[in-house]
Every structure is written in C-alpha cells, then in structure tokens.
Protein backbone atom coordinates (compact mmCIF):
# COMPACT_ATOMS: atom_id res chain seq x y z
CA UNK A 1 61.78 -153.11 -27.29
CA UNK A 2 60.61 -150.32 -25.49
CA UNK A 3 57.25 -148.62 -25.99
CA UNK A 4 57.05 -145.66 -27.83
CA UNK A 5 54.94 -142.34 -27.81
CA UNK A 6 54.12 -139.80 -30.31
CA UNK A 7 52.49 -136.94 -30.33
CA UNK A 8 49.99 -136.72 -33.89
CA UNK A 9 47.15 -134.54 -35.46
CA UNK A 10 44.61 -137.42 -34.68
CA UNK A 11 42.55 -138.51 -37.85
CA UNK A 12 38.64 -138.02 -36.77
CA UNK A 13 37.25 -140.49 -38.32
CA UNK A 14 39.30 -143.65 -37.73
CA UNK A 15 40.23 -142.15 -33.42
CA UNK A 16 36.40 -143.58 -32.50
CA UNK A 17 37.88 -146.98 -33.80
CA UNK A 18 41.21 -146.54 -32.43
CA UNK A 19 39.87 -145.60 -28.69
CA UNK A 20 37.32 -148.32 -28.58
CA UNK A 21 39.52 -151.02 -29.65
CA UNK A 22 41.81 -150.24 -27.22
CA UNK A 23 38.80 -149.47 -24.67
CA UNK A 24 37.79 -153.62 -24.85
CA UNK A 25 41.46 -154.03 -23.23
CA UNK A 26 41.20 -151.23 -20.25
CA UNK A 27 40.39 -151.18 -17.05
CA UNK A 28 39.96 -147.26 -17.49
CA UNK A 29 37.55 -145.38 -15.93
CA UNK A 30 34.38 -144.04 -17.58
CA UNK A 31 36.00 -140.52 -18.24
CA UNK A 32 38.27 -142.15 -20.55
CA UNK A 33 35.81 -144.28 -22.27
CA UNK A 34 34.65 -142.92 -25.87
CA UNK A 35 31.06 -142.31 -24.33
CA UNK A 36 32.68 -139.65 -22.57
CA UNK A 37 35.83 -138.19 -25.16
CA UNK A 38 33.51 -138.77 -28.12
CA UNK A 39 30.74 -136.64 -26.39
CA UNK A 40 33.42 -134.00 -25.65
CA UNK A 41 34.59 -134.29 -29.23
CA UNK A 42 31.72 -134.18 -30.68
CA UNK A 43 30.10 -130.97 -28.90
CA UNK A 44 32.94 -128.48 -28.13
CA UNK A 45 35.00 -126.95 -31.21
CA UNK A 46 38.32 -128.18 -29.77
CA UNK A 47 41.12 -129.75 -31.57
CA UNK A 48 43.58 -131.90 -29.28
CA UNK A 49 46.66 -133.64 -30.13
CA UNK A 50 46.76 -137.48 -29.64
CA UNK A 51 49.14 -138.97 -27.50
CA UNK A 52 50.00 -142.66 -28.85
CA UNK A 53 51.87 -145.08 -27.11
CA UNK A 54 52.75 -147.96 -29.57
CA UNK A 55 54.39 -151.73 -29.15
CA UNK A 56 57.54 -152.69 -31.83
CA UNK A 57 54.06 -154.12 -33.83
CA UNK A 58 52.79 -150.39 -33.85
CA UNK A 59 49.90 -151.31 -31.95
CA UNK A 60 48.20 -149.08 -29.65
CA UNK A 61 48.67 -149.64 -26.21
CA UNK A 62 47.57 -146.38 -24.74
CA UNK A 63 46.21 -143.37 -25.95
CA UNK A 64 45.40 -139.55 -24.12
CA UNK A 65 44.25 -136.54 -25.92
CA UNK A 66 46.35 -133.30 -25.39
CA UNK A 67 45.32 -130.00 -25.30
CA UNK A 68 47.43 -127.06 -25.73
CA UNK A 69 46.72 -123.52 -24.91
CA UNK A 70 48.47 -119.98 -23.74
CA UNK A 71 46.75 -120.30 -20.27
CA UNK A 72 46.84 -117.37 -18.33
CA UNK A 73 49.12 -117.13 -15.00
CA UNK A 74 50.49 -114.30 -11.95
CA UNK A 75 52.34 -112.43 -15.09
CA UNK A 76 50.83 -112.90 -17.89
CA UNK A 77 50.10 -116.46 -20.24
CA UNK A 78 52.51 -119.31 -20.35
CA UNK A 79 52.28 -122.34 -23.03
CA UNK A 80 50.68 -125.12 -21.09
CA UNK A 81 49.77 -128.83 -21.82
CA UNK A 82 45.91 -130.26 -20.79
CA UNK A 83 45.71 -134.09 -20.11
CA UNK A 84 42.18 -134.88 -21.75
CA UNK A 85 41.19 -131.37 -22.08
CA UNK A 86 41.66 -128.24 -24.09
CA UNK A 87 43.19 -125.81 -21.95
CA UNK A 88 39.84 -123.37 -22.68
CA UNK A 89 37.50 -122.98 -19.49
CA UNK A 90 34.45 -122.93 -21.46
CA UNK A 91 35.57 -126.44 -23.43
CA UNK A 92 36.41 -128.09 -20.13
CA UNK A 93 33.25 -127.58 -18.06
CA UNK A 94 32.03 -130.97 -18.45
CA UNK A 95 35.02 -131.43 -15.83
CA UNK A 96 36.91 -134.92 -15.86
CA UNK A 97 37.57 -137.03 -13.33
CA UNK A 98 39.63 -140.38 -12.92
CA UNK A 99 41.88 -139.04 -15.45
CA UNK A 100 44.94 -140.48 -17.01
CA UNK A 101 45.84 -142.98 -19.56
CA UNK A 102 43.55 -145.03 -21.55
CA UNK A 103 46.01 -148.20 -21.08
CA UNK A 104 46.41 -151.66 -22.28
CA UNK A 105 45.46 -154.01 -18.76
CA UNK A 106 48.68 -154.52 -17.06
CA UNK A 107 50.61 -151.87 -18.99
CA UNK A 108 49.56 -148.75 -17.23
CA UNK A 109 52.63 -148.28 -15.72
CA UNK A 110 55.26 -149.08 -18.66
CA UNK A 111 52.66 -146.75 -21.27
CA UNK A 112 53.00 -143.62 -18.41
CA UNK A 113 56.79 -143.85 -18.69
CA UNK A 114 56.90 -143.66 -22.54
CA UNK A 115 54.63 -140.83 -22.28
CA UNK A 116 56.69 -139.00 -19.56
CA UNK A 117 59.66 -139.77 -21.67
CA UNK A 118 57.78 -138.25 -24.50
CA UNK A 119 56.81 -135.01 -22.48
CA UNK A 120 60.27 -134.62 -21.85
CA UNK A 121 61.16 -134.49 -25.27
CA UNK A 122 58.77 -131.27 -26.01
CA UNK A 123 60.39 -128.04 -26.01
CA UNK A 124 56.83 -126.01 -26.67
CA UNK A 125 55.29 -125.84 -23.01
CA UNK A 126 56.13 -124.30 -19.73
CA UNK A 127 53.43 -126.56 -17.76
CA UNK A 128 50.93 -129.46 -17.25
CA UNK A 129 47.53 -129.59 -15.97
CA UNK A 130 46.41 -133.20 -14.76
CA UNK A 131 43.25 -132.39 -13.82
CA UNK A 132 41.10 -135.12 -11.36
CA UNK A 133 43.82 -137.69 -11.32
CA UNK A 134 43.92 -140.75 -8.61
CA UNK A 135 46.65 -140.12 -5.46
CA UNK A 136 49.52 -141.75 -6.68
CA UNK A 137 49.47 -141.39 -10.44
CA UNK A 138 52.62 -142.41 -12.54
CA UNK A 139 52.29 -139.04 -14.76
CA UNK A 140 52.89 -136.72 -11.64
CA UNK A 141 56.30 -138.56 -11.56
CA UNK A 142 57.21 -136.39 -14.64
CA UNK A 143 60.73 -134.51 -14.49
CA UNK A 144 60.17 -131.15 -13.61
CA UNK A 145 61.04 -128.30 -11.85
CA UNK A 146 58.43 -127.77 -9.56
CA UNK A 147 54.74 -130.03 -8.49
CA UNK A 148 52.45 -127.96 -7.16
CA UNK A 149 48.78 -130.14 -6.01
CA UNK A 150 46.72 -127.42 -6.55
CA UNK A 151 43.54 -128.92 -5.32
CA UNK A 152 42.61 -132.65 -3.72
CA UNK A 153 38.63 -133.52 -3.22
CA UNK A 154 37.00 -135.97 -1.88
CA UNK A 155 34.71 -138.69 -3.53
CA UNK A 156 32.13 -139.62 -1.24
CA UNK A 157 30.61 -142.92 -1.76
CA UNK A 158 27.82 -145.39 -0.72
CA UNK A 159 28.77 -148.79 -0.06
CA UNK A 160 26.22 -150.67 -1.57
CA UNK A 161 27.23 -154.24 -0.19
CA UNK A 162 26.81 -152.60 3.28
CA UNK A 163 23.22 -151.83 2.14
CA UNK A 164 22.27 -155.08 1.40
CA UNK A 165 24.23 -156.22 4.68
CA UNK A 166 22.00 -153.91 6.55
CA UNK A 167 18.78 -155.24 5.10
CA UNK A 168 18.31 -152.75 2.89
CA UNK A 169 17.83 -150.08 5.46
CA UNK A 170 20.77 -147.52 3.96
CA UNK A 171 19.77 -144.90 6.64
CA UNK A 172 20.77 -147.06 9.20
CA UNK A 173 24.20 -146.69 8.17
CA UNK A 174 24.12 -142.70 8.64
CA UNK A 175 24.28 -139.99 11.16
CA UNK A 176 21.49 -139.81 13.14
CA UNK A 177 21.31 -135.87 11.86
CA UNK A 178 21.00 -137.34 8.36
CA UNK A 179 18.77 -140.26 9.15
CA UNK A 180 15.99 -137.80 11.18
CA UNK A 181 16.03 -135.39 8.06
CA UNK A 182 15.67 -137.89 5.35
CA UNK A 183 12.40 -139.64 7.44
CA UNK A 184 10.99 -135.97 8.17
CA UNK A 185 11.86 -134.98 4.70
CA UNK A 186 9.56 -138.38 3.51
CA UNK A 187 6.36 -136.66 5.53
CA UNK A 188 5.57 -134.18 2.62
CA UNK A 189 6.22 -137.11 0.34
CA UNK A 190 3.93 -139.78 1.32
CA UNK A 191 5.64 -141.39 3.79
CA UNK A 192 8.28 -142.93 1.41
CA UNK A 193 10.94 -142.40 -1.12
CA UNK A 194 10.28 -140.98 -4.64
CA UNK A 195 9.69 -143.91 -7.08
CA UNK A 196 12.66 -145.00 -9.10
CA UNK A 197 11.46 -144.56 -13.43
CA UNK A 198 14.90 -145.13 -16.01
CA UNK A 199 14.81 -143.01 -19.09
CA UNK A 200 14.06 -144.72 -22.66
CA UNK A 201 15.83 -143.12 -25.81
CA UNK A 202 12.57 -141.39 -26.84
CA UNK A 203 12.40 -139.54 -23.17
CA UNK A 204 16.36 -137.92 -23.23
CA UNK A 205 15.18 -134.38 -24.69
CA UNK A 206 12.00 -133.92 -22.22
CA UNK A 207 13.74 -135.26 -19.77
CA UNK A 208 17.09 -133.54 -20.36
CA UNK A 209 14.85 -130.22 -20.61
CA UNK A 210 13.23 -130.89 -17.78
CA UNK A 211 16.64 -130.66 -15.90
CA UNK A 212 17.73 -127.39 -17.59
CA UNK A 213 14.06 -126.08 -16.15
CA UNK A 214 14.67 -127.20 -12.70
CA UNK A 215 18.74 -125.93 -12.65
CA UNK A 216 17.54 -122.46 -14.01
CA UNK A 217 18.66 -119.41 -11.80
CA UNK A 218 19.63 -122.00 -8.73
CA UNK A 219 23.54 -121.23 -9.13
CA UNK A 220 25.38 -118.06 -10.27
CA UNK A 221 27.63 -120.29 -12.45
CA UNK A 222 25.09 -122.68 -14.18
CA UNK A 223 26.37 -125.24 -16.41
CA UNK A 224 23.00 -125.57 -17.33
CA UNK A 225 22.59 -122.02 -19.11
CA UNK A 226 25.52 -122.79 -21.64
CA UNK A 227 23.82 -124.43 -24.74
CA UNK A 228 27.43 -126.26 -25.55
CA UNK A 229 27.46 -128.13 -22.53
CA UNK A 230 23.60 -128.91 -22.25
CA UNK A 231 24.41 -130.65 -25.90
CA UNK A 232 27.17 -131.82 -24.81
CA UNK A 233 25.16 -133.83 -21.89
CA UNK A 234 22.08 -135.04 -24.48
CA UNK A 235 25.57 -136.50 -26.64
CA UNK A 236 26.16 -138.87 -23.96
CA UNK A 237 23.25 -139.42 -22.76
CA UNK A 238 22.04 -140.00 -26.41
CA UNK A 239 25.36 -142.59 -26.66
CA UNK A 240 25.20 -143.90 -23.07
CA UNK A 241 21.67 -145.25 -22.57
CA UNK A 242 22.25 -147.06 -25.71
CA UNK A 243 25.23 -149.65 -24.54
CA UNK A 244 24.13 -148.96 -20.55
CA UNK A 245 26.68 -146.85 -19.70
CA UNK A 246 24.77 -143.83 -19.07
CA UNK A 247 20.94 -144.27 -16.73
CA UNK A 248 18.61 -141.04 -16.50
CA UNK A 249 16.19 -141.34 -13.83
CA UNK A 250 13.15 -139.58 -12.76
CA UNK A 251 12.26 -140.10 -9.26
CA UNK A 252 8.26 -138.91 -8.56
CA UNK A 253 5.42 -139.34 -6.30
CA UNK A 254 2.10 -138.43 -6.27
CA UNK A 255 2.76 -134.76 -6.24
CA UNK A 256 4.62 -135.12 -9.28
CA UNK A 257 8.21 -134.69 -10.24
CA UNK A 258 10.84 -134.88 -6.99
CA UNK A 259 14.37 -134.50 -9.29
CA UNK A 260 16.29 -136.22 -11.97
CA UNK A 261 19.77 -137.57 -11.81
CA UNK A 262 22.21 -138.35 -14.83
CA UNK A 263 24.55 -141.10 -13.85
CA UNK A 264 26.97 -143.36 -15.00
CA UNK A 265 27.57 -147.38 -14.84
CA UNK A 266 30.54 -149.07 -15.11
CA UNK A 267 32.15 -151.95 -13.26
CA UNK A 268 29.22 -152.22 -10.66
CA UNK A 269 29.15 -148.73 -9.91
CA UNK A 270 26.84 -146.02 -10.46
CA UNK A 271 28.34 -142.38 -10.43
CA UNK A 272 26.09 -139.24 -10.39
CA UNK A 273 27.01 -136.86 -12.71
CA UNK A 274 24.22 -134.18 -12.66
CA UNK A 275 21.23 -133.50 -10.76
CA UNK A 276 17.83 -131.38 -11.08
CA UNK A 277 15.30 -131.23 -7.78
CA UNK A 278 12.49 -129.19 -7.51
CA UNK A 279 11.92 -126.80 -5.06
CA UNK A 280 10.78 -128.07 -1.54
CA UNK A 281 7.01 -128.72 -0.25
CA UNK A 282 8.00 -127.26 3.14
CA UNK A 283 10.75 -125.91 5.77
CA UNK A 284 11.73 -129.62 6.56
CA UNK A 285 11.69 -131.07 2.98
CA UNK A 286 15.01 -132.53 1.54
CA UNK A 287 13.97 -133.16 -2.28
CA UNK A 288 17.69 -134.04 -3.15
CA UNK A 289 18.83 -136.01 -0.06
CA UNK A 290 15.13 -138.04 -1.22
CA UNK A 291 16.51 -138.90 -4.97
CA UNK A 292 20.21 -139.56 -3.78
CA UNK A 293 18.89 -142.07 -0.94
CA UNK A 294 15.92 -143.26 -3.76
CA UNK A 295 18.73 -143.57 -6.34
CA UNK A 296 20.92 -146.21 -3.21
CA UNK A 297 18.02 -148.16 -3.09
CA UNK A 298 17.81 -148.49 -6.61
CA UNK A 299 21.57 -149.62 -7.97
CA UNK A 300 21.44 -151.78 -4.43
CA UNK A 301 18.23 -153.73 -5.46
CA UNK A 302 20.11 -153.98 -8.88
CA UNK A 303 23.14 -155.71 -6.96
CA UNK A 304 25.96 -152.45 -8.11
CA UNK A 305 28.99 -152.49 -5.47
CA UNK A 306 28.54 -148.54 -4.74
CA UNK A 307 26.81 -145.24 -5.83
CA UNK A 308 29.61 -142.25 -5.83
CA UNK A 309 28.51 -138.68 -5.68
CA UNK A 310 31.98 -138.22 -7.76
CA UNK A 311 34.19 -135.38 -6.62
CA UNK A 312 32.93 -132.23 -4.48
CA UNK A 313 33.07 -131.02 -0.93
CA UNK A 314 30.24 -130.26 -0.62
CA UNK A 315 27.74 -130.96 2.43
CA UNK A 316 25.39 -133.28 1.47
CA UNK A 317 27.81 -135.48 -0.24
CA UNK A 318 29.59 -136.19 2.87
CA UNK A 319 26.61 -136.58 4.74
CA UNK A 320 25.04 -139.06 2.37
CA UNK A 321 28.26 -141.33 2.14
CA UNK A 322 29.51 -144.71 3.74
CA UNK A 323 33.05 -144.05 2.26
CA UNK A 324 35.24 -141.94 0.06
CA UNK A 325 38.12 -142.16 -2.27
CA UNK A 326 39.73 -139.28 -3.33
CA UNK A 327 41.36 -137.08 -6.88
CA UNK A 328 44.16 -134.75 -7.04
CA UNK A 329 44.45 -131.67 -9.44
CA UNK A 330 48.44 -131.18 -10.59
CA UNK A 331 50.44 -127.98 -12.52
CA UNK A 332 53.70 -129.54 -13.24
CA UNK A 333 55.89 -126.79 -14.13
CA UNK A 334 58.82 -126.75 -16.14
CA UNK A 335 62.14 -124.03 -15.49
CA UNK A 336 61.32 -120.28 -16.44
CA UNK A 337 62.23 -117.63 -15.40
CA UNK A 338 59.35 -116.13 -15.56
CA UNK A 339 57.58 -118.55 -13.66
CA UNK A 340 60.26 -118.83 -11.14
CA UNK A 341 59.25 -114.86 -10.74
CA UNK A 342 55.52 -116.02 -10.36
CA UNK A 343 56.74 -118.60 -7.83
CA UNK A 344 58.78 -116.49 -5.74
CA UNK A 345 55.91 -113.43 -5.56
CA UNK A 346 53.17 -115.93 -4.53
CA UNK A 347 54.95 -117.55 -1.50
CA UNK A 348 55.07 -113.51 -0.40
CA UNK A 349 51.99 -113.03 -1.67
CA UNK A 350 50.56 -116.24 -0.20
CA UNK A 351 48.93 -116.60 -3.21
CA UNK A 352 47.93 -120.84 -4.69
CA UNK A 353 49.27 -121.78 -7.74
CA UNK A 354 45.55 -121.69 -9.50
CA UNK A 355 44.78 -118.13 -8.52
C-alpha cells in the first residue's frame, strides 16, 4: 500500500516522542533533529501544522512541521505554506538549513511523494517556501505553476581528513593571503592560536551572555538584541551539550577572552552556528579567522571528518574553507491570477521573486 500523508493539529506533548522515535531511524540533518524543532518550539509562540507520512501499520515514517501565514508579496499578501517554519520573520530568525523531511532511512524519496501528493490536495495556499534545502530535493518536484530559486549559497567547509593528511598544519592548505594573515594575526596573540576550553552545563548563561556582550552594536540587524532568539539559543544549547549535539567553546590566551563559537556535532561534523570575537589588539589582528582556524584544530585532533561554516557568502568563509557544498531557497507557486500579475510586472520591473 502506498504511504499516506496528513496534515494534523500536532498534540504537544506526545510530538517530542513522535520526532525522536522516528529521529533513531534518520539520516536527517541536525536542523531536523528535536534539539533543533524542540528549541524552536519551545521559544517562539508559533503553532505549525504536522505533516505525517504513515505506513498501512500507521506508523510514522516521516514527519515536517508546516507553517502557514498571509505572507506579503508585489500586490499585496498571498496564503503561503513554510516547510519547518512559521511564515513570521521574527519566528524564523534562527534560520534553517538542510531542510526537508525527517524520513525513515531509505524512504526519503517514497515519504516526499506522499507529501507532494498531499500538497496537491490543499486548496488553502497560493505558495511554498523551502527554505535552505539541498540541490536536488524531491519536494521542489512539486506540481506547480511556476519554481522560482530565489536564492542558492554556498557552504564552505574544512576538510578535516586533509588536516590530518597535512600533519596538522591546516594553513598549509590555504591561500597564501590567508595563511600570512592568520600567522601575523598570531603576533598580538602569543605566537599561537587561542586555547581550545568546551562549555559545561553550569557555564551556558555566562557564557551565552558573554556572546550577547561581544555581538552588541557590531551589526545593524543583530540577532543577538532579540530576547526570543537569545532564549531560543540557551534552549539548545541547554538541550545540546547534554546528549553532545551542541559544543560551546571559549577560545583565550593570556590576554583573556579571543571569541566564542556555538556549534553543532553530528555524523563527524562540526557546524558553526554563531560566533562572538572581541575587538582586535591591532591593525593586523584577525580575532575570528584565530577561533575558526583554533576551532579546525580542535574537531581535527578529535578525529571529526569536517568543520562547516554552514551557509553564507561571506568573505572569510570562503577564505577559511578546503571545500563547499551548497543550499537552495525555493517559492513554488501555485496558478493566480494575481500572482501571474506579480509575475508578469517583475520580469519588466526586473524585480526577484523575494523582493
């Protein structure tokens, strides 16, 4: 029998036990792991549908929250489906990646068609946001009038195996632009790289605060100043460093703190999911290019497979990597013709589908 998908109010208190049975039989990445929904959950005031893909026995065999939202467009607000987010800006600013399916091994591929099947069903939404999907995704296959990619990014990557095949020496395998400003950057720092110290449970909130000090007034948008989000990140951290999922690290000399890094551990690999550095000793000094190639030398020593700077385009990413991957952002659109409107004025207007 085929699989089937339905679309329910999800019952709070048994979903944890739902999602983490079903977790134990996935290969799926940490963003859909219940470290991550259950911290989401549990510190935005969001209330998703549950997307459940059953077998004839009525057991789970892949589950995907849902959000649903009047999101605003070109001409005004159009009913629109979230994969694993709410549709809300504010809600979704802890900002998924390697999204999709939480699947049953082996039947990723079967689950995605019952749920496309099941999309197609719905008569209450115009589009679909997949945000921070993998190239190649089964869910983009979904029926539709029109498939815009509104956005592809780079994951740049350290091979950590190519560490420990060069010795150790991870600068050897950057640019020689990279490489001089790391080893100048080392001069106001003793001569070496910031010492590697992992977070107990008892150091998350002076740690964690410590962050929110060093972020404050260094970006115009700062996650950092939004008291939802900064709980939402001591909810994970709080879950993570308990079953080694989630590592803070503080990363000091002798003249004190250097920067902190939240990451995540799964499979072998280490992902960095926020950073803190304080300001530089002088003109030459790199405090964040220090803790990123401290951090390398850290999860290599520890035998991980790679540290990923997850998605962004920015500089230093790219410069600090051995490799990349890369995660698409979808709108799959459904016939209106109001969006057909909103389609037609932006290829005059040369406008992108997000703007």
């Amino acid at each position: 029998m085929p699989l089937a998908a339905t679309f329910v109010q999800p019952d709070r208190s048994s979903l944890a036990r739902r999602w983490q049975a079903l977790e134990a039989q996935s290969d799926a990445s940490f963003f859909l792991r219940w470290t991550w929904i259950g911290a989401w959950l549990d510190s935005y005031p969001v209330t998703p549908e549950l997307i459940a893909v059953t077998d004839e026995r009525g057991e789970d065999v892949a589950l995907a929250l849902l959000g649903h939202a009047m999101m605003p467009r070109l001409l005004g607000r159009a009913a629109t489906l979230s994969l694993n987010q709410s549709g809300d800006a504010a809600a979704d600013r802890p900002y998924i990646e390697y999204n999709g399916l939480l699947a049953a091994k082996g039947r990723e591929e079967e689950a995605a068609h019952a749920v496309l099947a099941a999309f197609a069903r719905r008569r209450d939404w115009r589009a679909l946001r997949l945000s921070g999907v993998v190239p190649g995704s089964p869910l983009v296959r979904l029926p539709a009038r029109r498939r815009v990619r509104v956005d592809v990014s780079p994951v740049y990557q350290i091979d950590l195996d190519a560490v420990r095949a060069a010795d150790g020496d991870y600068l050897s395998l950057l640019s020689a632009n990279t490489r001089s400003q790391i080893r100048r950057a080392t001069k106001d720092h003793g001569g070496r790289l910031p010492h590697v110290t992992v977070a107990t449970l008892d150091e998350i909130e002076p740690w964690l605060a410590d962050m929110a000090a060093l972020n404050a007034g260094r970006h115009a948008d700062n996650a950092w100043d939004d008291a939802a989000f900064r709980g939402f990140v001591a909810t994970l951290a709080a879950c993570g460093l308990a079953t080694g999922e989630v590592e803070l690290l503080r990363l000091q000399d002798a003249g004190g703190t250097v920067g902190l890094l939240l990451n995540f551990v799964q499979d072998g690999i280490a992902m960095n999911y926020q950073s803190a550095f304080a300001g530089p000793r002088s003109a030459k000094d790199k405090p964040g290019l220090l803790c990123h190639a401290a951090a390398v030398d850290h999860y290599a020593g520890r035998g991980l497979s790679r540290y990923s700077l997850l998605a962004g385009k920015d500089r230093y990413k790219q410069s600090l990597s051995t490799c990349e991957e890369q995660l698409e952002w979808w709108l799959i659109e459904r016939f209106s013709p109001r969006l057909e409107l909103e389609a037609l004025l932006r290829r005059l207007l040369r406008r992108p589908a997000f703007a």
